[in-house]
C-alpha atoms as a PDB file:
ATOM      1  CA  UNK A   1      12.090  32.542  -6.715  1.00  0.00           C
ATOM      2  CA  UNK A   2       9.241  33.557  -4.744  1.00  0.00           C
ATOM      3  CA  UNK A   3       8.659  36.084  -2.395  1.00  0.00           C
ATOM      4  CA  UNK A   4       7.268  33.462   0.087  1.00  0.00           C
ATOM      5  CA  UNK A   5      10.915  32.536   1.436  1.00  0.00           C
ATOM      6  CA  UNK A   6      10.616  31.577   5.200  1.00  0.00           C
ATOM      7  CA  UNK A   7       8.332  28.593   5.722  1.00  0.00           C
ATOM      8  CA  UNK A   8       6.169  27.171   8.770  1.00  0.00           C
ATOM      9  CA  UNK A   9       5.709  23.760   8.346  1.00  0.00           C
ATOM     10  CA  UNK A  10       3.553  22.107  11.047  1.00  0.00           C
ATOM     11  CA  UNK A  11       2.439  18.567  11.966  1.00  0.00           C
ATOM     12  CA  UNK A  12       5.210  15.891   9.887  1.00  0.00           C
ATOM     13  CA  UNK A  13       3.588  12.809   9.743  1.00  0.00           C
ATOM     14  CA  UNK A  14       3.796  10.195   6.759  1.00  0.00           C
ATOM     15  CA  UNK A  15       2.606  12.666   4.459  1.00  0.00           C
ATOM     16  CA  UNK A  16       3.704  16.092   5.945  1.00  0.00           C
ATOM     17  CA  UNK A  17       7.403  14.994   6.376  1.00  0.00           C
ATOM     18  CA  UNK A  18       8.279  14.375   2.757  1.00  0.00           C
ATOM     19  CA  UNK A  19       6.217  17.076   1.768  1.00  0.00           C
ATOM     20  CA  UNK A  20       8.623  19.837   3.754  1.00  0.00           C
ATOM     21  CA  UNK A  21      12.033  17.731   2.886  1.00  0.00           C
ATOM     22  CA  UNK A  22      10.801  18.372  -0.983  1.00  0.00           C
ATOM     23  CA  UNK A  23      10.172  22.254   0.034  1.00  0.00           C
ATOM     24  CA  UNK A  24      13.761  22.362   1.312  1.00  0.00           C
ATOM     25  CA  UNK A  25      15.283  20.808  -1.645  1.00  0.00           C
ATOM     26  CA  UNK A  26      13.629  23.467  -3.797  1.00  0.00           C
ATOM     27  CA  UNK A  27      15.138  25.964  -1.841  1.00  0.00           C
ATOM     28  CA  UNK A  28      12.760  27.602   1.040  1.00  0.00           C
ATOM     29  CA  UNK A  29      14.255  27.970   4.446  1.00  0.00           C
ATOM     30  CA  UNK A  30      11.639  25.921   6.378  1.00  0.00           C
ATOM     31  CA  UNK A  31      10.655  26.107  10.290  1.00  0.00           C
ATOM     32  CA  UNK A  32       9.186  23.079  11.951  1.00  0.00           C
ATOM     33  CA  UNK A  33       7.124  22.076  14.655  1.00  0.00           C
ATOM     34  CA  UNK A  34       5.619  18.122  15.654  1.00  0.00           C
ATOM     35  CA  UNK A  35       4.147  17.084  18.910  1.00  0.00           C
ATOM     36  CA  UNK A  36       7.137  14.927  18.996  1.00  0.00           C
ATOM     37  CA  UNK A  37      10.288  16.452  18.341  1.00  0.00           C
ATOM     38  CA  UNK A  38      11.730  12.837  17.115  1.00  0.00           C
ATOM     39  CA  UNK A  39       9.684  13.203  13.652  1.00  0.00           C
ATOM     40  CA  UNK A  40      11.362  15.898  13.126  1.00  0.00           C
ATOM     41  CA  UNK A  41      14.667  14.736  13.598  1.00  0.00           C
ATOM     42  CA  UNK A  42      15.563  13.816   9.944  1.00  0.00           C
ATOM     43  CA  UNK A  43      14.598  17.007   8.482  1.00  0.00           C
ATOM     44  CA  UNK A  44      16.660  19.000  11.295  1.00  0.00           C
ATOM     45  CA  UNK A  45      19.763  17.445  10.433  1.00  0.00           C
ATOM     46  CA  UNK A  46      18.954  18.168   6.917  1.00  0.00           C
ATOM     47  CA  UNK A  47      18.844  21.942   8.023  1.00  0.00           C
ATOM     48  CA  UNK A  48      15.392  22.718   9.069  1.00  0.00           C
ATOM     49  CA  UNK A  49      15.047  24.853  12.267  1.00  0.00           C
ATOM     50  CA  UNK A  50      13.375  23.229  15.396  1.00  0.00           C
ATOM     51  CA  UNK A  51      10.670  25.337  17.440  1.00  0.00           C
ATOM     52  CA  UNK A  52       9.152  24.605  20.539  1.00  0.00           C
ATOM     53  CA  UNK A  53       5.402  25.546  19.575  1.00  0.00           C
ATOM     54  CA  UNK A  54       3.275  25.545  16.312  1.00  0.00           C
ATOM     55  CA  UNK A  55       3.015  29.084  17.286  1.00  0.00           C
ATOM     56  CA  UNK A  56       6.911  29.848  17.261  1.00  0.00           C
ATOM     57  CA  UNK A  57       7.544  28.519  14.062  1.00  0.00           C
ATOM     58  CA  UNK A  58       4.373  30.555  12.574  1.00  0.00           C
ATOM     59  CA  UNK A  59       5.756  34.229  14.103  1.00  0.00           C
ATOM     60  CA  UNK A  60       8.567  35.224  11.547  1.00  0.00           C
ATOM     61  CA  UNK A  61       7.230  32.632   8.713  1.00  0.00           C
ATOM     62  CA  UNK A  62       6.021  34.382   5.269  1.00  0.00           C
ATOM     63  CA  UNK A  63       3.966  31.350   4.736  1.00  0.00           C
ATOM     64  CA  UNK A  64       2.486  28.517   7.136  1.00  0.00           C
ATOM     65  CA  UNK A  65       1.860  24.982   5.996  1.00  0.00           C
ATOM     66  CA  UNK A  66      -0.488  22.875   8.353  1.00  0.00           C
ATOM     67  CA  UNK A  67      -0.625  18.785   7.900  1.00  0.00           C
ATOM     68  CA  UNK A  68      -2.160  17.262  10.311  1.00  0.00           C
ATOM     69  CA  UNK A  69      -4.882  14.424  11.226  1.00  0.00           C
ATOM     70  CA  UNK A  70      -7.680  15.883  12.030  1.00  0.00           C
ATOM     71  CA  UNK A  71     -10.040  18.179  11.752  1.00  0.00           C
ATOM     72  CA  UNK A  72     -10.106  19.129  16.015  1.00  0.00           C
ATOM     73  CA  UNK A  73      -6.149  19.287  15.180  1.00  0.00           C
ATOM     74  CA  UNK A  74      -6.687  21.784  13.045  1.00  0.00           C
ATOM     75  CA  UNK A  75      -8.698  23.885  15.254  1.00  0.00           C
ATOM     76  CA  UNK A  76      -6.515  23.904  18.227  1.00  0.00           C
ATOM     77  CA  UNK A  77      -3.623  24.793  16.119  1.00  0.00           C
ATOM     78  CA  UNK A  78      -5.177  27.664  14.190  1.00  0.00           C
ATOM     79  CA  UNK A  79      -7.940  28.793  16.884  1.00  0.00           C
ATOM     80  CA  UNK A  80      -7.082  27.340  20.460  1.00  0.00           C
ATOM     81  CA  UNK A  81      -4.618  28.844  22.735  1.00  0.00           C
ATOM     82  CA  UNK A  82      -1.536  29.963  21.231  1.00  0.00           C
ATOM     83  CA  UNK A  83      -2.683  29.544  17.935  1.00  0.00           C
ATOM     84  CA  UNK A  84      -1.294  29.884  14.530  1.00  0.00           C
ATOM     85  CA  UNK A  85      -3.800  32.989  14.123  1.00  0.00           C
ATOM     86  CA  UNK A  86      -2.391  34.701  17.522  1.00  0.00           C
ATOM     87  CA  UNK A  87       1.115  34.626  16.757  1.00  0.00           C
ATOM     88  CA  UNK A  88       0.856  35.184  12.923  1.00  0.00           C
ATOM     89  CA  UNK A  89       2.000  38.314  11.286  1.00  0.00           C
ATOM     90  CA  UNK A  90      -0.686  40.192   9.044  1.00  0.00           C
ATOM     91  CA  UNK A  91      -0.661  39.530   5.613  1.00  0.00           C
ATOM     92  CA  UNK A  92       0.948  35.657   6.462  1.00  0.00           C
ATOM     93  CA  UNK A  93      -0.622  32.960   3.914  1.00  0.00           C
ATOM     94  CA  UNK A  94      -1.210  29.859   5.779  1.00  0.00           C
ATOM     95  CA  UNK A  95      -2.267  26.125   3.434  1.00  0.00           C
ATOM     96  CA  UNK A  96      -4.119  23.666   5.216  1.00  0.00           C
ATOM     97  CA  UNK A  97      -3.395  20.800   3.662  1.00  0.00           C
ATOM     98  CA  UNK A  98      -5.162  18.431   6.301  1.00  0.00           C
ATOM     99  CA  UNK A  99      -8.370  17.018   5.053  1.00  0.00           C
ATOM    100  CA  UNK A 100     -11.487  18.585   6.851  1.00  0.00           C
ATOM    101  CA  UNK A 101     -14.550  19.742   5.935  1.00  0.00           C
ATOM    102  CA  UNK A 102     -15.404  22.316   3.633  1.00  0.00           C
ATOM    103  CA  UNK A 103     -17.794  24.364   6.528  1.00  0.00           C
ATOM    104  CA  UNK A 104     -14.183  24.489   8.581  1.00  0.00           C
ATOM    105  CA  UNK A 105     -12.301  25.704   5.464  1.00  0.00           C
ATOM    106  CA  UNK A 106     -14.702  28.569   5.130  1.00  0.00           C
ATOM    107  CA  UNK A 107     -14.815  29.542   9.038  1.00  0.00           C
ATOM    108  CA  UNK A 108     -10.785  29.361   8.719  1.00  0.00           C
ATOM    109  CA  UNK A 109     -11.023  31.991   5.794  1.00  0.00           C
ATOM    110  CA  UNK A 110     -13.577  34.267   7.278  1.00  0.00           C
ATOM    111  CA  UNK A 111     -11.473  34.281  10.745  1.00  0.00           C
ATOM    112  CA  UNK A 112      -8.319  34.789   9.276  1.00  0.00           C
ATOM    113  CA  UNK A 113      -9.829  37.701   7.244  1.00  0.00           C
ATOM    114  CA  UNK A 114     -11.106  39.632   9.871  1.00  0.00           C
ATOM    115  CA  UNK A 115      -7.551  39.295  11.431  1.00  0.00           C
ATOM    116  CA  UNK A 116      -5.407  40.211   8.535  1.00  0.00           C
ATOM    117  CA  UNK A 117      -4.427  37.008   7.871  1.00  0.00           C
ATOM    118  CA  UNK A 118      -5.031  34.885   4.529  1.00  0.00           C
ATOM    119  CA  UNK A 119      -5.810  31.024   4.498  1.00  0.00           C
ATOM    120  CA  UNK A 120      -6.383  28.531   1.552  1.00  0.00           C
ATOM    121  CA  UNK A 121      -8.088  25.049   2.027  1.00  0.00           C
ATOM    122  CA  UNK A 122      -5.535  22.782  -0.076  1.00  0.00           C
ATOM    123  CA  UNK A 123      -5.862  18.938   0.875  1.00  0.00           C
ATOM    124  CA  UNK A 124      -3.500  16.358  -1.068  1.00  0.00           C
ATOM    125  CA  UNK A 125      -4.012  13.498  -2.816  1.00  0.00           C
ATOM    126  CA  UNK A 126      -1.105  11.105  -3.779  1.00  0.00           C
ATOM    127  CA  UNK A 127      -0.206   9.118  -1.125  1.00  0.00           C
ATOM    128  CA  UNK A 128       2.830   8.585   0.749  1.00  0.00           C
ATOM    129  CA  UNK A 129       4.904   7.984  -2.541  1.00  0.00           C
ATOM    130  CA  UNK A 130       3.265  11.028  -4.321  1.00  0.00           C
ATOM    131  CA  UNK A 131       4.452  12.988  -1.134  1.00  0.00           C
ATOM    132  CA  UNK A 132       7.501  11.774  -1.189  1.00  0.00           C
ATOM    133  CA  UNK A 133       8.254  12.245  -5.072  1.00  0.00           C
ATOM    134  CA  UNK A 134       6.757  15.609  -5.454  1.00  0.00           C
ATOM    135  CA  UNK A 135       4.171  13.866  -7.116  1.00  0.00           C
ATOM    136  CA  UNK A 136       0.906  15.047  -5.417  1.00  0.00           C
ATOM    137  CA  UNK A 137      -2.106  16.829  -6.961  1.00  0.00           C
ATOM    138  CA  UNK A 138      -3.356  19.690  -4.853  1.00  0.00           C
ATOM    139  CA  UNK A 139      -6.928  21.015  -4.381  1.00  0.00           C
ATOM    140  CA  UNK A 140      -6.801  24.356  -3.487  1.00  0.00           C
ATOM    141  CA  UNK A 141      -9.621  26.589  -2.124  1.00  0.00           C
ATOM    142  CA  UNK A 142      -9.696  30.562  -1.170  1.00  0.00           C
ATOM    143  CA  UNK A 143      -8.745  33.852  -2.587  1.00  0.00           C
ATOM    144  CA  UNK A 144      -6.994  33.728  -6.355  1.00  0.00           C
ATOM    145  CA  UNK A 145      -4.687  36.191  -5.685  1.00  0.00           C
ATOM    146  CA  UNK A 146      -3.471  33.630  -3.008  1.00  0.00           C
ATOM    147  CA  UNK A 147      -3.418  31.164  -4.417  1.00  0.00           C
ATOM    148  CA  UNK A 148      -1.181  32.552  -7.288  1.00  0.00           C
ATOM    149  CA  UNK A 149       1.068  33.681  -4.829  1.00  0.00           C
ATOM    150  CA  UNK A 150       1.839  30.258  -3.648  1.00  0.00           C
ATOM    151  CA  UNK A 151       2.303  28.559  -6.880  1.00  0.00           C
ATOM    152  CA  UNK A 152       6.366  28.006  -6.675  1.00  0.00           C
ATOM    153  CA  UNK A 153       5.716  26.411  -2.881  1.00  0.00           C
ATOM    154  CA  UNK A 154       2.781  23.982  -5.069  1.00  0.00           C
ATOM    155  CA  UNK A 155       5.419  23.443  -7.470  1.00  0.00           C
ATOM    156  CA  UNK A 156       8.092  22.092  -5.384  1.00  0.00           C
ATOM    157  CA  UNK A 157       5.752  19.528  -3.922  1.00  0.00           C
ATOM    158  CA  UNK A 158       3.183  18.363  -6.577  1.00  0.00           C
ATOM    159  CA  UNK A 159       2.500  17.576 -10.130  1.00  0.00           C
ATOM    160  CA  UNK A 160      -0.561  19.517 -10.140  1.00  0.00           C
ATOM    161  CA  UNK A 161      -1.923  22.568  -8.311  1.00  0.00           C
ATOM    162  CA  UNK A 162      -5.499  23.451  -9.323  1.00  0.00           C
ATOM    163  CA  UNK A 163      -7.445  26.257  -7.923  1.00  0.00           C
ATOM    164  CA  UNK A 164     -10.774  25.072  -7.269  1.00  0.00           C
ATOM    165  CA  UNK A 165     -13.025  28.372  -5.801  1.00  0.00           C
ATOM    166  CA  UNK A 166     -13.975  30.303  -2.715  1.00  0.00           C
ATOM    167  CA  UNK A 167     -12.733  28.814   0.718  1.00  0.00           C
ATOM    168  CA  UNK A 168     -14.349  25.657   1.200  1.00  0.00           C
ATOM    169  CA  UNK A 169     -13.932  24.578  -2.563  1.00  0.00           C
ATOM    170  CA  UNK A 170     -11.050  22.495  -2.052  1.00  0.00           C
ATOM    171  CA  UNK A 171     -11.904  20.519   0.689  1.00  0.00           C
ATOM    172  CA  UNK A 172     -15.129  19.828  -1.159  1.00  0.00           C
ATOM    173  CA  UNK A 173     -13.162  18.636  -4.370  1.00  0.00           C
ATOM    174  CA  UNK A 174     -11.050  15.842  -1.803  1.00  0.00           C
ATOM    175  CA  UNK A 175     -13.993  14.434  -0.801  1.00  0.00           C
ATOM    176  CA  UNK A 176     -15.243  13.905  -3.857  1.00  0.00           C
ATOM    177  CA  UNK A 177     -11.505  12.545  -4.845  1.00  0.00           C
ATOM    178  CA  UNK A 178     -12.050  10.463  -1.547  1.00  0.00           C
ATOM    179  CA  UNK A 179     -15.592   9.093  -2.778  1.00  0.00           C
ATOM    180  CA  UNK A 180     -13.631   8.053  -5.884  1.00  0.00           C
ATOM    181  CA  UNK A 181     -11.073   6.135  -3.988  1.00  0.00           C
ATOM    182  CA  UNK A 182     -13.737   4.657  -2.022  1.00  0.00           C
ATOM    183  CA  UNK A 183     -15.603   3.155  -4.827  1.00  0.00           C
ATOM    184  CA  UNK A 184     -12.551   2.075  -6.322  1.00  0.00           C
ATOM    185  CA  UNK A 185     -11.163   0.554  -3.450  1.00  0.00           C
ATOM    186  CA  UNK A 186     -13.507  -1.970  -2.262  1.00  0.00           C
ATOM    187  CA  UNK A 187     -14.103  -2.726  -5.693  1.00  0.00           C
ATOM    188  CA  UNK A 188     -10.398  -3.839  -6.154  1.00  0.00           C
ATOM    189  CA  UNK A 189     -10.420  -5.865  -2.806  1.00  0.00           C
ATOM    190  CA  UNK A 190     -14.038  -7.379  -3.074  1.00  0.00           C
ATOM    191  CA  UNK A 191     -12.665  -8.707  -6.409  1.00  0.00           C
ATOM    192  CA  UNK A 192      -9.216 -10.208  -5.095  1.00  0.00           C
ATOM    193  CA  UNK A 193     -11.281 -11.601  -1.878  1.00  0.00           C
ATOM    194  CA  UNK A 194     -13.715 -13.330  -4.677  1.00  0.00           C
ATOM    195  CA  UNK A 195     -10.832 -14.364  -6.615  1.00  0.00           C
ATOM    196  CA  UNK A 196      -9.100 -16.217  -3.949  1.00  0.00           C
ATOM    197  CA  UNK A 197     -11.888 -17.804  -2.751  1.00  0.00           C
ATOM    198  CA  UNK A 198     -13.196 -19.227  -5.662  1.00  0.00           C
ATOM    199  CA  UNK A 199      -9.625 -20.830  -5.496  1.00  0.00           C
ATOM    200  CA  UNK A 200      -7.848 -18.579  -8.555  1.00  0.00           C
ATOM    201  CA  UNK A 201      -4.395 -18.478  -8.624  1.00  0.00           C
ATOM    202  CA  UNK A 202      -3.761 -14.689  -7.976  1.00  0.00           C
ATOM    203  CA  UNK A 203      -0.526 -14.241  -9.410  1.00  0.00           C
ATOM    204  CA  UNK A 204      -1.932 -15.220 -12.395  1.00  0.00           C
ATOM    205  CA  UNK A 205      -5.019 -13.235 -12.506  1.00  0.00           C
ATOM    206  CA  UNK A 206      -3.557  -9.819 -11.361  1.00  0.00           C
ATOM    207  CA  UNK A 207      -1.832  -8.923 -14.178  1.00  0.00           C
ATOM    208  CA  UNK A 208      -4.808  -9.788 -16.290  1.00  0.00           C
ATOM    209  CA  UNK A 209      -6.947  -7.882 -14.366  1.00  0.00           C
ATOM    210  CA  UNK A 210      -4.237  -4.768 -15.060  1.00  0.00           C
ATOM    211  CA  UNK A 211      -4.177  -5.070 -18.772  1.00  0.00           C
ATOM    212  CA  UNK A 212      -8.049  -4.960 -18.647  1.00  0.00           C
ATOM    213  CA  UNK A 213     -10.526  -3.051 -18.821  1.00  0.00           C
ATOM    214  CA  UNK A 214     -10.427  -3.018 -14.757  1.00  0.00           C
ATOM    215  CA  UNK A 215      -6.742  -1.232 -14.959  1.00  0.00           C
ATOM    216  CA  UNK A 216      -6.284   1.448 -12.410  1.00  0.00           C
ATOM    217  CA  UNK A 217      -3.714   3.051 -10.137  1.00  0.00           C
ATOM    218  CA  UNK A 218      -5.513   2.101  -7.213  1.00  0.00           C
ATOM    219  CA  UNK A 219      -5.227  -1.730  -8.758  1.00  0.00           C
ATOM    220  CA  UNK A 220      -2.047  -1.635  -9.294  1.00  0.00           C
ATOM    221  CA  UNK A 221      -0.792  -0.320  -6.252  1.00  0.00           C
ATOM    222  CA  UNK A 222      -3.725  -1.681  -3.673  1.00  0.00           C
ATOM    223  CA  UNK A 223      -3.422  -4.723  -5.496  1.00  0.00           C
ATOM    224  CA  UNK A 224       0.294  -5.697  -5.427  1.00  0.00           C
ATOM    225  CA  UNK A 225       0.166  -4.869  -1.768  1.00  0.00           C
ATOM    226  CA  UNK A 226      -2.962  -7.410  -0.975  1.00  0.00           C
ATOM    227  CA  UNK A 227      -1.271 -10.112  -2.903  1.00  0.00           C
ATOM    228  CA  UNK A 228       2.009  -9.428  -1.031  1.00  0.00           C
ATOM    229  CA  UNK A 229       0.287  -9.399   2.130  1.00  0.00           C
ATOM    230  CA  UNK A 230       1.631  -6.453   3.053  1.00  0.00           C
ATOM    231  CA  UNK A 231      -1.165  -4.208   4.889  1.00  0.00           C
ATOM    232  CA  UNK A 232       1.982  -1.001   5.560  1.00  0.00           C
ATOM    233  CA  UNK A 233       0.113   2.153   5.209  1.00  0.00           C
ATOM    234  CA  UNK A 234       0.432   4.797   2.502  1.00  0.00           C
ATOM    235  CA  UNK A 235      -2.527   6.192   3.852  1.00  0.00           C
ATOM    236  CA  UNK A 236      -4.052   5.071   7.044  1.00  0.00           C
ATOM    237  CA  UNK A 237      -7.521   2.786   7.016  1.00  0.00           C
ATOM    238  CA  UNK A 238      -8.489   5.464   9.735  1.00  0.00           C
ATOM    239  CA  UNK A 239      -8.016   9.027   8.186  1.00  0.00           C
ATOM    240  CA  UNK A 240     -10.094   7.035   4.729  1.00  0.00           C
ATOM    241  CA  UNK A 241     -12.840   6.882   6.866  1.00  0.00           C
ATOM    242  CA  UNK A 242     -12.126  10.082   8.204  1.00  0.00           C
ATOM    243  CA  UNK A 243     -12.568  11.743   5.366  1.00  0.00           C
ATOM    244  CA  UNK A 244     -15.746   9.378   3.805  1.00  0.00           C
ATOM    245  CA  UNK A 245     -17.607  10.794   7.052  1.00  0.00           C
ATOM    246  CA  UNK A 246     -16.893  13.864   6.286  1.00  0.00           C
ATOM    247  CA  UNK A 247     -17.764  13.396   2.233  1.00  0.00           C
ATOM    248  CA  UNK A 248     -21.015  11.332   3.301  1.00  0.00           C
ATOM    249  CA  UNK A 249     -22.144  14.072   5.738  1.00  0.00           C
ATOM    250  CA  UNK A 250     -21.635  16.880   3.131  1.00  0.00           C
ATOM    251  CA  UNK A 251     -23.557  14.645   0.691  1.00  0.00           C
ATOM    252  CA  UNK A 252     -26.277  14.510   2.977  1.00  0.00           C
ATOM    253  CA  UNK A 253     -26.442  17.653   3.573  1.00  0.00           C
ATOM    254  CA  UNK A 254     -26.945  18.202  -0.620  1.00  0.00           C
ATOM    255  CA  UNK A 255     -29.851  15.482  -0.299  1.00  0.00           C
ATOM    256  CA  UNK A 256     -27.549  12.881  -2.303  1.00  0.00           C
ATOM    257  CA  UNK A 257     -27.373   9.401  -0.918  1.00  0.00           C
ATOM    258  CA  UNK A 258     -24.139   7.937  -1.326  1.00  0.00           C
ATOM    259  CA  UNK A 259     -24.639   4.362  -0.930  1.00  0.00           C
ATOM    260  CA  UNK A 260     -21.020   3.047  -1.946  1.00  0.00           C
ATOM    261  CA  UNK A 261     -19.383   5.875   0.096  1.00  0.00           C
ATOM    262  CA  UNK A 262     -21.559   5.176   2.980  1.00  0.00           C
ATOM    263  CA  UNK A 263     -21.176   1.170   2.797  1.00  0.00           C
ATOM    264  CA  UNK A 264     -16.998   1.559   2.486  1.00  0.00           C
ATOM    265  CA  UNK A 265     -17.208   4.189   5.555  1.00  0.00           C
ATOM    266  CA  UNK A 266     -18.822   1.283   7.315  1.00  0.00           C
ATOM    267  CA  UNK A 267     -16.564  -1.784   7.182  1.00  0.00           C
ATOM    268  CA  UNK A 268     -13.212   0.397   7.408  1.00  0.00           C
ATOM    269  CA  UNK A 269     -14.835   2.021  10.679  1.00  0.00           C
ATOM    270  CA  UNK A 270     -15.240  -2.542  11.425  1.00  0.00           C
ATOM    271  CA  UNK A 271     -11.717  -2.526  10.313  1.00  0.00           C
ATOM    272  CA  UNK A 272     -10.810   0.416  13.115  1.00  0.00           C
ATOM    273  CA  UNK A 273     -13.190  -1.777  15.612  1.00  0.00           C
ATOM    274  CA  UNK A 274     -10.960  -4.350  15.329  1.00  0.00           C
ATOM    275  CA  UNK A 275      -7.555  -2.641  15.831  1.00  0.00           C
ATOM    276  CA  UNK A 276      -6.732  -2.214  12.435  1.00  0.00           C
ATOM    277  CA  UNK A 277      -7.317   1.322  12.638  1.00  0.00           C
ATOM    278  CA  UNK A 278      -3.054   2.167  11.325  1.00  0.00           C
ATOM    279  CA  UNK A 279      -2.947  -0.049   8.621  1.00  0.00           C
ATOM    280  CA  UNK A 280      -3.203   0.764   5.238  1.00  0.00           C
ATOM    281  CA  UNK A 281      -6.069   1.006   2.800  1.00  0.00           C
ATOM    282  CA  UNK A 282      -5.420  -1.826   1.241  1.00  0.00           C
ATOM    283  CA  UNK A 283      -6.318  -4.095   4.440  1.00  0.00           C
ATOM    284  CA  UNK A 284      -9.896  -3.330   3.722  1.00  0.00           C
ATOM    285  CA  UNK A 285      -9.675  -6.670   1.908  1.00  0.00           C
ATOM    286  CA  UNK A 286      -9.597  -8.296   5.466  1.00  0.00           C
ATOM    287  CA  UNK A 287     -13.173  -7.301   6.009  1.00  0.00           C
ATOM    288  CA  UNK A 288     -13.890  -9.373   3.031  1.00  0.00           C
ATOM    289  CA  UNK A 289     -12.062 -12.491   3.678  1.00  0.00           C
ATOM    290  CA  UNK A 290     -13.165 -12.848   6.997  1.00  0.00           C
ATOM    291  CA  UNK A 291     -16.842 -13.665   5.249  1.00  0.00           C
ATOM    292  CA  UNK A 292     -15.353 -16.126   2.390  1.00  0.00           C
END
């Protein structure tokens, strides 16, 4: 077992709850903090301990996990008053595994250094029902030795752990993960808004389209929801673009245009424009039907 025993986990949202319920089923004794004390409620009757602040539950931990929305989250809870970084004891490992940008990942490590403190960048992809099955692949950025340190807390929520460089190296393999899903994802829903208005029947098509040369994960799963007409989020149309901005402006910054990237970061921020901001992915079809 490892020696990381006593576990922080803050912010326990659609992804970050699951992910600490399948850290205490592999055995850690885990410490939580939310700004609402109801999403917590679930994993406290399951046996987690409640604390008041981020920076309670981070004093006594051996490791801190961090999950939350965004990247001015992040640096109020690990920088701002109170912080994770005040209250921490030296030598604590603290995972990000919000998505940010690689620049924040790096000023994270380089802080945390000078304070006797170690962080890794280590955003998640997987979705809600990777999350929940211990399914998710981690990209994880920062020192080695820290990262091998950490490998039975990776193990007890992922398939896959991989260890992708210096700080910052992570959060720069998500968003090219998140460019992926981009591309595929308004490729799946530009076809199924065709589809249906050409007048196809799209029971029939979809599984066609599956046992093709078009099969993918995001088909299958995108897919079925669109022709269900369910738009419940696995991952929010909001924190998609959230993390394309973030991909296109680190793109930029290489001198790459990213024109599919930049054109999906466009209609879901039309999606957010009109309210549909908390629904999933998937709903991106939406912006496509409206025009057929």
């Amino acid at each position: 077992m490892s020696e990381l025993q006593k576990i922080a986990f803050i912010g326990l949202g659609i992804m970050g709850a699951p992910i600490a319920r399948n850290l205490m089923k592999a055995g850690f004794e885990l410490h939580v903090w939310a700004r609402r004390r109801e999403k917590a409620q679930p994993l406290l009757a399951e046996g987690a301990v409640w604390h008041d602040s981020a920076a309670e539950a981070a004093r006594s931990a051996d490791a801190v996990i961090t999950m939350l929305g965004e990247p001015k989250d992040v640096e109020s809870v690990y920088l701002g008053e109170s912080s994770l970084m005040t209250a921490a004891r030296p030598g604590t490992i603290m995972i990000d595994m919000t998505t940010s940008s690689p620049s924040q990942a790096a000023r994270l490590h380089d802080e945390a250094e000078q304070r006797g403190l170690r962080v890794l960048d280590c955003p998640v992809t997987g979705g809600r029902a990777g999350a929940e099955n211990a399914r998710l692949a981690l990209f994880v950025g920062g020192e080695r030795a820290d990262f091998d340190a950490c490998t039975p807390l990776f193990a007890a929520v992922s398939a896959r752990a991989s260890y992708m460089g210096k700080a910052g190296s992570g959060q720069a393999a998500k968003a090219a993960n998140q460019i992926a899903v981009a591309g595929v994802l308004s490729g799946v829903c530009e076809s199924l808004a065709y589809a249906r208005a050409a007048g196809l029947d799209l029971n029939e098509l979809f599984p066609l389209l599956c046992a093709g040369s078009a099969k993918s994960s995001q088909l299958e799963k995108i897919g079925a929801k669109i022709l269900a007409g369910d738009d419940t989020p696995s991952f929010f149309v909001r924190y998609l673009a959230k993390d394309l901005r973030i991909g296109v402006g680190e793109a930029d910054s290489l001198g790459l245009t990213l024109e599919v990237a930049r054109d999906t970061l466009a209609n879901l921020d039309e999606l957010s424009a009109r309210g549909m901001g908390e629904l999933g992915t998937q709903a991106l079809v939406h912006h496509y039907e409206k025009k057929a």
